[in-house]
PDB file of N, CA and C in Angstrom:
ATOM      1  N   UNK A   1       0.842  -1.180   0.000  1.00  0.00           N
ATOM      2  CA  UNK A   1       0.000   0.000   0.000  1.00  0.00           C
ATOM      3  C   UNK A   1       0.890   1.246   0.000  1.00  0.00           C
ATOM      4  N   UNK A   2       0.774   2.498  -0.538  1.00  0.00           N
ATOM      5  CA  UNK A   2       1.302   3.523  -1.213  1.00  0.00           C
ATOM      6  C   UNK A   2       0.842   4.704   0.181  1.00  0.00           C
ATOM      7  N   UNK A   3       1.771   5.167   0.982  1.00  0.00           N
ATOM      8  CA  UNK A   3       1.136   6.412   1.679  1.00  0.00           C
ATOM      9  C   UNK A   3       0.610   7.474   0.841  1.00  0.00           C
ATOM     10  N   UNK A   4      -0.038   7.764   1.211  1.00  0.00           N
ATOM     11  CA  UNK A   4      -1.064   9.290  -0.147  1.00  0.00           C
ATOM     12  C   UNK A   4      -0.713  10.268   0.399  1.00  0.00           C
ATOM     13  N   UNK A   5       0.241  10.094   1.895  1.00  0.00           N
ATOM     14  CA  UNK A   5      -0.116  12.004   2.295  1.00  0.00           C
ATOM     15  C   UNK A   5       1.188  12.623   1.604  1.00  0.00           C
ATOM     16  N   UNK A   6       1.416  14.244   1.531  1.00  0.00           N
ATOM     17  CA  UNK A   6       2.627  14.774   1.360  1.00  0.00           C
ATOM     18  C   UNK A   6       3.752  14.132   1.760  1.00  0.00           C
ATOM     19  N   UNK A   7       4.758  14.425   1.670  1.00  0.00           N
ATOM     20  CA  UNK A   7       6.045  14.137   2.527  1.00  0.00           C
ATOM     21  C   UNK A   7       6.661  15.686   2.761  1.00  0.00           C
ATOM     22  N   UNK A   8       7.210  15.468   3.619  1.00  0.00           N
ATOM     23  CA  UNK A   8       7.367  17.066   4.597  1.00  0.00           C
ATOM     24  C   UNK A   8       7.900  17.820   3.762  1.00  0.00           C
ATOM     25  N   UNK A   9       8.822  17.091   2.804  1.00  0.00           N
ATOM     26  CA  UNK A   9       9.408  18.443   1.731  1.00  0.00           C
ATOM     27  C   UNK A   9       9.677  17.802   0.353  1.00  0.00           C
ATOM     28  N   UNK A  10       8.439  17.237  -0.189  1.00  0.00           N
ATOM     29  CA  UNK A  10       8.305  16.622  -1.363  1.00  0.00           C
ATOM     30  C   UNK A  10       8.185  17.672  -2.288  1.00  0.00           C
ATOM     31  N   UNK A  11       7.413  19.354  -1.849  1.00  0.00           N
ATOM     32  CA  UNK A  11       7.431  20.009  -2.650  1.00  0.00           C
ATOM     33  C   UNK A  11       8.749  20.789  -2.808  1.00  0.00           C
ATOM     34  N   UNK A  12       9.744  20.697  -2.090  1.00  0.00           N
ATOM     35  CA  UNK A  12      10.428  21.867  -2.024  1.00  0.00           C
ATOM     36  C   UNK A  12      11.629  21.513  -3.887  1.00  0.00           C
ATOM     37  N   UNK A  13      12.007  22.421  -4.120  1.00  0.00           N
ATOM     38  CA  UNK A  13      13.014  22.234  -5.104  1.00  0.00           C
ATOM     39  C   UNK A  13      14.482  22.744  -5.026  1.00  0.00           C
ATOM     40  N   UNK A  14      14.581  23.051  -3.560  1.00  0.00           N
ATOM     41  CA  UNK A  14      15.631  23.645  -3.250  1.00  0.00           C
ATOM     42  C   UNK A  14      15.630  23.997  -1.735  1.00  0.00           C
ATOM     43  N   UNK A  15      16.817  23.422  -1.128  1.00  0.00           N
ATOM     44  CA  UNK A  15      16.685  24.009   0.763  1.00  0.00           C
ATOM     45  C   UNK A  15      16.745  25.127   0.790  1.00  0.00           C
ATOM     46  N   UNK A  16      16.423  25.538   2.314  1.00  0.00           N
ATOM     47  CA  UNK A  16      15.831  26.850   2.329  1.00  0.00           C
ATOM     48  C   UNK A  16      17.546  27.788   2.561  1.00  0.00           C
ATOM     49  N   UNK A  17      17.038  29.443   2.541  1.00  0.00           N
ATOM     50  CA  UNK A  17      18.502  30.067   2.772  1.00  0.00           C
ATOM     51  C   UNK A  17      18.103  29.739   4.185  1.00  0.00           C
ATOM     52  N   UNK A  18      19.354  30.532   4.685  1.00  0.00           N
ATOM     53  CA  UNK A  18      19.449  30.751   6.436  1.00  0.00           C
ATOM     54  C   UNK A  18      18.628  31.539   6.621  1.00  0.00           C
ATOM     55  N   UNK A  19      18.092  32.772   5.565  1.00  0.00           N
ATOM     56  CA  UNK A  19      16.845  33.573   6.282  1.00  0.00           C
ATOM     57  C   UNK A  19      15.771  33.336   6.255  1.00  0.00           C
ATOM     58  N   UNK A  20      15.353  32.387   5.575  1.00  0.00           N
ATOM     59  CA  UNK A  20      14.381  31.202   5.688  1.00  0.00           C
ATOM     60  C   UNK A  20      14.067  30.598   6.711  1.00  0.00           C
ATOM     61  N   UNK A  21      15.017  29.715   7.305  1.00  0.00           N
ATOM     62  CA  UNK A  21      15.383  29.236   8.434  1.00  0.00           C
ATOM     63  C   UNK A  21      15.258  30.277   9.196  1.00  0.00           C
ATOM     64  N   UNK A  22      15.736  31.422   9.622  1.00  0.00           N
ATOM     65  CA  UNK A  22      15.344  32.078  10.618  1.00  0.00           C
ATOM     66  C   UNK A  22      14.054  33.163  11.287  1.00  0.00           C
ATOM     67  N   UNK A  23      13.662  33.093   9.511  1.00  0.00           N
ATOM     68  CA  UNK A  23      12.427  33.430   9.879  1.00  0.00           C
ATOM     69  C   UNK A  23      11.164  32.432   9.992  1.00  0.00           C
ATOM     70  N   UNK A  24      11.483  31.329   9.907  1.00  0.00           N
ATOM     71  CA  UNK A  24      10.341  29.754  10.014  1.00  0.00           C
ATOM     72  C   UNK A  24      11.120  29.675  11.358  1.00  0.00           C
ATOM     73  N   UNK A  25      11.900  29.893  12.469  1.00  0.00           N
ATOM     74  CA  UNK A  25      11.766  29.640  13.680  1.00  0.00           C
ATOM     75  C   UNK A  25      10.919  30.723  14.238  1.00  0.00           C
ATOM     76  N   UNK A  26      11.391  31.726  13.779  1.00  0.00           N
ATOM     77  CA  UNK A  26      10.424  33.241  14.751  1.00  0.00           C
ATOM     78  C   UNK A  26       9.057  32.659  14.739  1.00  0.00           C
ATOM     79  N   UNK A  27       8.312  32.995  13.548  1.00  0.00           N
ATOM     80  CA  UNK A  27       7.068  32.026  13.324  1.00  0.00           C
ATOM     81  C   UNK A  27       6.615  31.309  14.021  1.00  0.00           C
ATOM     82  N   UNK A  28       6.734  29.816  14.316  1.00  0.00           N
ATOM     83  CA  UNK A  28       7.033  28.877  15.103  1.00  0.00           C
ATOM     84  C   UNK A  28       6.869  29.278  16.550  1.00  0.00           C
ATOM     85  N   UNK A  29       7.790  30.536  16.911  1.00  0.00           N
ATOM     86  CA  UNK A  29       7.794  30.726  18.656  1.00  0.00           C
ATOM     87  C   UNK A  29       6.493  31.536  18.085  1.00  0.00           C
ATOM     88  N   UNK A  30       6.580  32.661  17.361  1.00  0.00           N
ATOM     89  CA  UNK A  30       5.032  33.099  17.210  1.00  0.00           C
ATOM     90  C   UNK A  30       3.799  32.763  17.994  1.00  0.00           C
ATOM     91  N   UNK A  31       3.639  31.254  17.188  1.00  0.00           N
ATOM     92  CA  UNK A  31       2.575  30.083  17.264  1.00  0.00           C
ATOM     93  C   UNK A  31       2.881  29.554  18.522  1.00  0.00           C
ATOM     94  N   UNK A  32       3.723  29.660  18.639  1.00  0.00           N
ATOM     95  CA  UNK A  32       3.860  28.766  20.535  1.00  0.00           C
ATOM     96  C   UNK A  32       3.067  30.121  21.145  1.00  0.00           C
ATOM     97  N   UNK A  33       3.673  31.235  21.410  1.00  0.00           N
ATOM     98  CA  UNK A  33       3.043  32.035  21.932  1.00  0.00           C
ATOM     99  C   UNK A  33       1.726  32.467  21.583  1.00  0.00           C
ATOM    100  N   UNK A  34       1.119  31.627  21.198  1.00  0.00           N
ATOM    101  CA  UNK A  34      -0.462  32.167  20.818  1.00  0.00           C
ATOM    102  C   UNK A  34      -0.548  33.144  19.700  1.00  0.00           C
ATOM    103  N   UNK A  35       0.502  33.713  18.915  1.00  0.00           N
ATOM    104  CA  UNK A  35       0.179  34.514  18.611  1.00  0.00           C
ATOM    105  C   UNK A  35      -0.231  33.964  16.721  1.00  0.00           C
ATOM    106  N   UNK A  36      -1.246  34.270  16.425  1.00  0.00           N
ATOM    107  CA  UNK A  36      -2.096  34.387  15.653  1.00  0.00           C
ATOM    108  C   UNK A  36      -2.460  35.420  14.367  1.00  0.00           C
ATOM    109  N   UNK A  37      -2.728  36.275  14.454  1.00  0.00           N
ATOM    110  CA  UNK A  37      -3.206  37.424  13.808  1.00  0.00           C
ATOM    111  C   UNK A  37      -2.054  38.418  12.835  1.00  0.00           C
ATOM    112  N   UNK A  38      -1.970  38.218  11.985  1.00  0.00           N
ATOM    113  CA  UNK A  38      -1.168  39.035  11.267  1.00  0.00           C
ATOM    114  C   UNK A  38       0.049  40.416  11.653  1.00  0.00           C
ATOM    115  N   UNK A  39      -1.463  41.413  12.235  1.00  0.00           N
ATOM    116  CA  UNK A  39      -0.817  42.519  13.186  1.00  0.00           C
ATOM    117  C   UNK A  39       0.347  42.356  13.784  1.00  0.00           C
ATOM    118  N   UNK A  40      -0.241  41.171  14.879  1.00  0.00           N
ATOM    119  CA  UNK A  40       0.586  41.012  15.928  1.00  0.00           C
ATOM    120  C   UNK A  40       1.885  39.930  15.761  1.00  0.00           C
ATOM    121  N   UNK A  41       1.932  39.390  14.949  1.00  0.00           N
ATOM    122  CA  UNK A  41       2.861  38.508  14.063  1.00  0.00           C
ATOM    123  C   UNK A  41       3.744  39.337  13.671  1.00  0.00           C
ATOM    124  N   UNK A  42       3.388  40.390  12.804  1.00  0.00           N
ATOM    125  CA  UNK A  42       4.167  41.084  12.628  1.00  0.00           C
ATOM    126  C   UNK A  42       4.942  42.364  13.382  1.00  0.00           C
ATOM    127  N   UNK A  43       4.444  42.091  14.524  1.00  0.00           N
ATOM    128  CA  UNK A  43       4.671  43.340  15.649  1.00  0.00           C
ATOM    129  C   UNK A  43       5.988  42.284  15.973  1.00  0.00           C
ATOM    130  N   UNK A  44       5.479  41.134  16.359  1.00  0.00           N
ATOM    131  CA  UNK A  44       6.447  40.082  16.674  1.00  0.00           C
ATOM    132  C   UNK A  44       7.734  39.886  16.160  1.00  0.00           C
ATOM    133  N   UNK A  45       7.802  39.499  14.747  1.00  0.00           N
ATOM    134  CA  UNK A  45       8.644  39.632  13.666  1.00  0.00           C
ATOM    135  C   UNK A  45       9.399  41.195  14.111  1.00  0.00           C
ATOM    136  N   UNK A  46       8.831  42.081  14.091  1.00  0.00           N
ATOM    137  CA  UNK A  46       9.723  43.550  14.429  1.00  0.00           C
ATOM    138  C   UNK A  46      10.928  43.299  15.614  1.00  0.00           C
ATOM    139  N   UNK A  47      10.217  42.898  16.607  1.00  0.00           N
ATOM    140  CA  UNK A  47      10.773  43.120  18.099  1.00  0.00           C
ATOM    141  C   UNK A  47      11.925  41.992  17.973  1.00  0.00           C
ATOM    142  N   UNK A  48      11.709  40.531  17.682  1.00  0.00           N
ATOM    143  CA  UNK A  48      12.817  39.559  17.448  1.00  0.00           C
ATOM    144  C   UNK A  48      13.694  38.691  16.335  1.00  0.00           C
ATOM    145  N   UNK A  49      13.089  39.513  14.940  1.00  0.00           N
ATOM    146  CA  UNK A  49      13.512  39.231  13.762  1.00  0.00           C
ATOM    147  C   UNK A  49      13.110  37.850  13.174  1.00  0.00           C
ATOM    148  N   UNK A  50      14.052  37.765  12.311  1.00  0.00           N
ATOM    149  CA  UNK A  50      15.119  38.580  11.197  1.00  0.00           C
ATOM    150  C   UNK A  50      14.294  39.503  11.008  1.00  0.00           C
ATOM    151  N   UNK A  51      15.151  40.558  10.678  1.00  0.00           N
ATOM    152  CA  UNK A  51      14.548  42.056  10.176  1.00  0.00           C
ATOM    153  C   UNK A  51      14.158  41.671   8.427  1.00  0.00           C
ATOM    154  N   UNK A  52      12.914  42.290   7.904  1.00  0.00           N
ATOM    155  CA  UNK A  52      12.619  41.793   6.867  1.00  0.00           C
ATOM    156  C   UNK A  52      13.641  42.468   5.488  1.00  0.00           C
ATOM    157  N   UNK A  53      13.554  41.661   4.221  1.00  0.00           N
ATOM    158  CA  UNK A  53      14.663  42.237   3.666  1.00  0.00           C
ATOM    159  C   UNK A  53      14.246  42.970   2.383  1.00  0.00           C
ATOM    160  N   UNK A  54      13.796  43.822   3.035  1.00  0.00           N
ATOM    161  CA  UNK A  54      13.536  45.453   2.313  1.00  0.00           C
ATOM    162  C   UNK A  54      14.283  46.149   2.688  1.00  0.00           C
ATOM    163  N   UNK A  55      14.530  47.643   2.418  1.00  0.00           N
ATOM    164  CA  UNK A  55      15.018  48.897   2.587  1.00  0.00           C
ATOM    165  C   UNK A  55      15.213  49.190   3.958  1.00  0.00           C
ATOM    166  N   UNK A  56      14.267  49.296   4.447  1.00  0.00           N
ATOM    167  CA  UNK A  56      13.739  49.327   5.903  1.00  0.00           C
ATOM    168  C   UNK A  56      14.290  48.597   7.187  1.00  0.00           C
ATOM    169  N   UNK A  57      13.983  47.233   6.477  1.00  0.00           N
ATOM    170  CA  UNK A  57      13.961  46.192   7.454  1.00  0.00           C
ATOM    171  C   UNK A  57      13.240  45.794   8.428  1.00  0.00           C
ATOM    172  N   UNK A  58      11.693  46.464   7.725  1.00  0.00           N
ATOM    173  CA  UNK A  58      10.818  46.602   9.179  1.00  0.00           C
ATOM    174  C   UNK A  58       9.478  45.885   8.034  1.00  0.00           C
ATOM    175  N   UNK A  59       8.802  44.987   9.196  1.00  0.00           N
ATOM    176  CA  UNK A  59       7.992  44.254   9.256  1.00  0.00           C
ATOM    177  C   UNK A  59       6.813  45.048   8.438  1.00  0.00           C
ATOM    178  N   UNK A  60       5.807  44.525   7.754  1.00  0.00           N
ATOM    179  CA  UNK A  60       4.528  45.354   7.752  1.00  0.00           C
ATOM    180  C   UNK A  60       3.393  44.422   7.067  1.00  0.00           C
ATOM    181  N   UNK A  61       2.244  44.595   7.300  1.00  0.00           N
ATOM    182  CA  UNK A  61       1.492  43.410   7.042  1.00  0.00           C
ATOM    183  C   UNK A  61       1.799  43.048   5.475  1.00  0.00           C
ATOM    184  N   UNK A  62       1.970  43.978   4.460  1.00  0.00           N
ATOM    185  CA  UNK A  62       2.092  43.800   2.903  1.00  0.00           C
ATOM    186  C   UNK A  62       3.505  43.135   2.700  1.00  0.00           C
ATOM    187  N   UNK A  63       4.410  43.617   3.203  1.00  0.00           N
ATOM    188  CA  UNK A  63       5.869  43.129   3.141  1.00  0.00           C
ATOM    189  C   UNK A  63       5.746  40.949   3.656  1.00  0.00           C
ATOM    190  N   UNK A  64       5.276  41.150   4.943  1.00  0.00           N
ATOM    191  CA  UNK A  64       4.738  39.624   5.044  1.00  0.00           C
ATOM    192  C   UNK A  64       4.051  39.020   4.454  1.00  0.00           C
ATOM    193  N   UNK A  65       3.134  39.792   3.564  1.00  0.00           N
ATOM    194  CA  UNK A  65       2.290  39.256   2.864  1.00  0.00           C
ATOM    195  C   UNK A  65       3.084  38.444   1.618  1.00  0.00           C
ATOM    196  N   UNK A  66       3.634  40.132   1.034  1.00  0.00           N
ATOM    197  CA  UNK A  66       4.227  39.322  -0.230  1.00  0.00           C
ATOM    198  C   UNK A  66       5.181  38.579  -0.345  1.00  0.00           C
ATOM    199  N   UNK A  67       6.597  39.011   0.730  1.00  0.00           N
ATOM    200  CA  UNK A  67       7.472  37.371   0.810  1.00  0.00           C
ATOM    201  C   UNK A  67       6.797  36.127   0.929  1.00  0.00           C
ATOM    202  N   UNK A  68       5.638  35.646   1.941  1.00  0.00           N
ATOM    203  CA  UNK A  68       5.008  34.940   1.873  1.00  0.00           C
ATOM    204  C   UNK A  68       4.205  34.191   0.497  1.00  0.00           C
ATOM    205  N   UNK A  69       4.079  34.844  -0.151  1.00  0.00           N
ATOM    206  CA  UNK A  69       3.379  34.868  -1.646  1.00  0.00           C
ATOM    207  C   UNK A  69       4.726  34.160  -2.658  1.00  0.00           C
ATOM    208  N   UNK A  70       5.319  34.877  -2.375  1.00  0.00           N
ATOM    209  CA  UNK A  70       7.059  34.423  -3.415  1.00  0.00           C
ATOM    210  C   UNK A  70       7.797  33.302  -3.059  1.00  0.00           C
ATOM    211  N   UNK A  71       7.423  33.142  -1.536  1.00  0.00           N
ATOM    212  CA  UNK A  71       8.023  31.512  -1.106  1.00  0.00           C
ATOM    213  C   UNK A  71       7.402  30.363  -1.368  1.00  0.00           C
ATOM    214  N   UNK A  72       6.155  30.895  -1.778  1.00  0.00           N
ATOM    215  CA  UNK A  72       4.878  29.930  -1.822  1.00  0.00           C
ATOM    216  C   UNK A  72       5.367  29.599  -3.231  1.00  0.00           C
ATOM    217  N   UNK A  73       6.267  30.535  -4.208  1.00  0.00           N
ATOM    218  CA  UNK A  73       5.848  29.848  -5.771  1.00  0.00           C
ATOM    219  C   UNK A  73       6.470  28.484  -5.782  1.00  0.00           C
TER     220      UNK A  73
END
């Protein structure tokens, strides 16, 4: 019999960078800490990084949005 589910990184086509990795741990404590909601995710992301990698370096719901969107391709 054939397992049907995903495999944890059947989709990937390439490992992740280190800022990958460091921003999928922040995340992670995120979610441990309850935290949920975009806003505050990203308030989160501000205070303990990685700093996002724009101009800036500062968090904002569109900036999360769209890295999020580009990792997804």
């Amino acid at each position: 019999m054939t397992d049907r589910y995903l495999e944890p990184h059947q989709a990937r086509t390439r490992d992740n960078t280190p800022f990958e990795d460091l921003l999928a741990d922040s995340i992670e404590r995120a979610f441990a800490e309850q935290i949920h909601d975009l806003p505050t995710l990203v308030d989160f992301l501000n205070r303990v990084g990685p700093p996002c990698p724009t101009e800036s370096g500062l968090w904002t719901a569109d900036s999360y949005q769209t890295l999020m969107s580009k990792l997804g391709e």
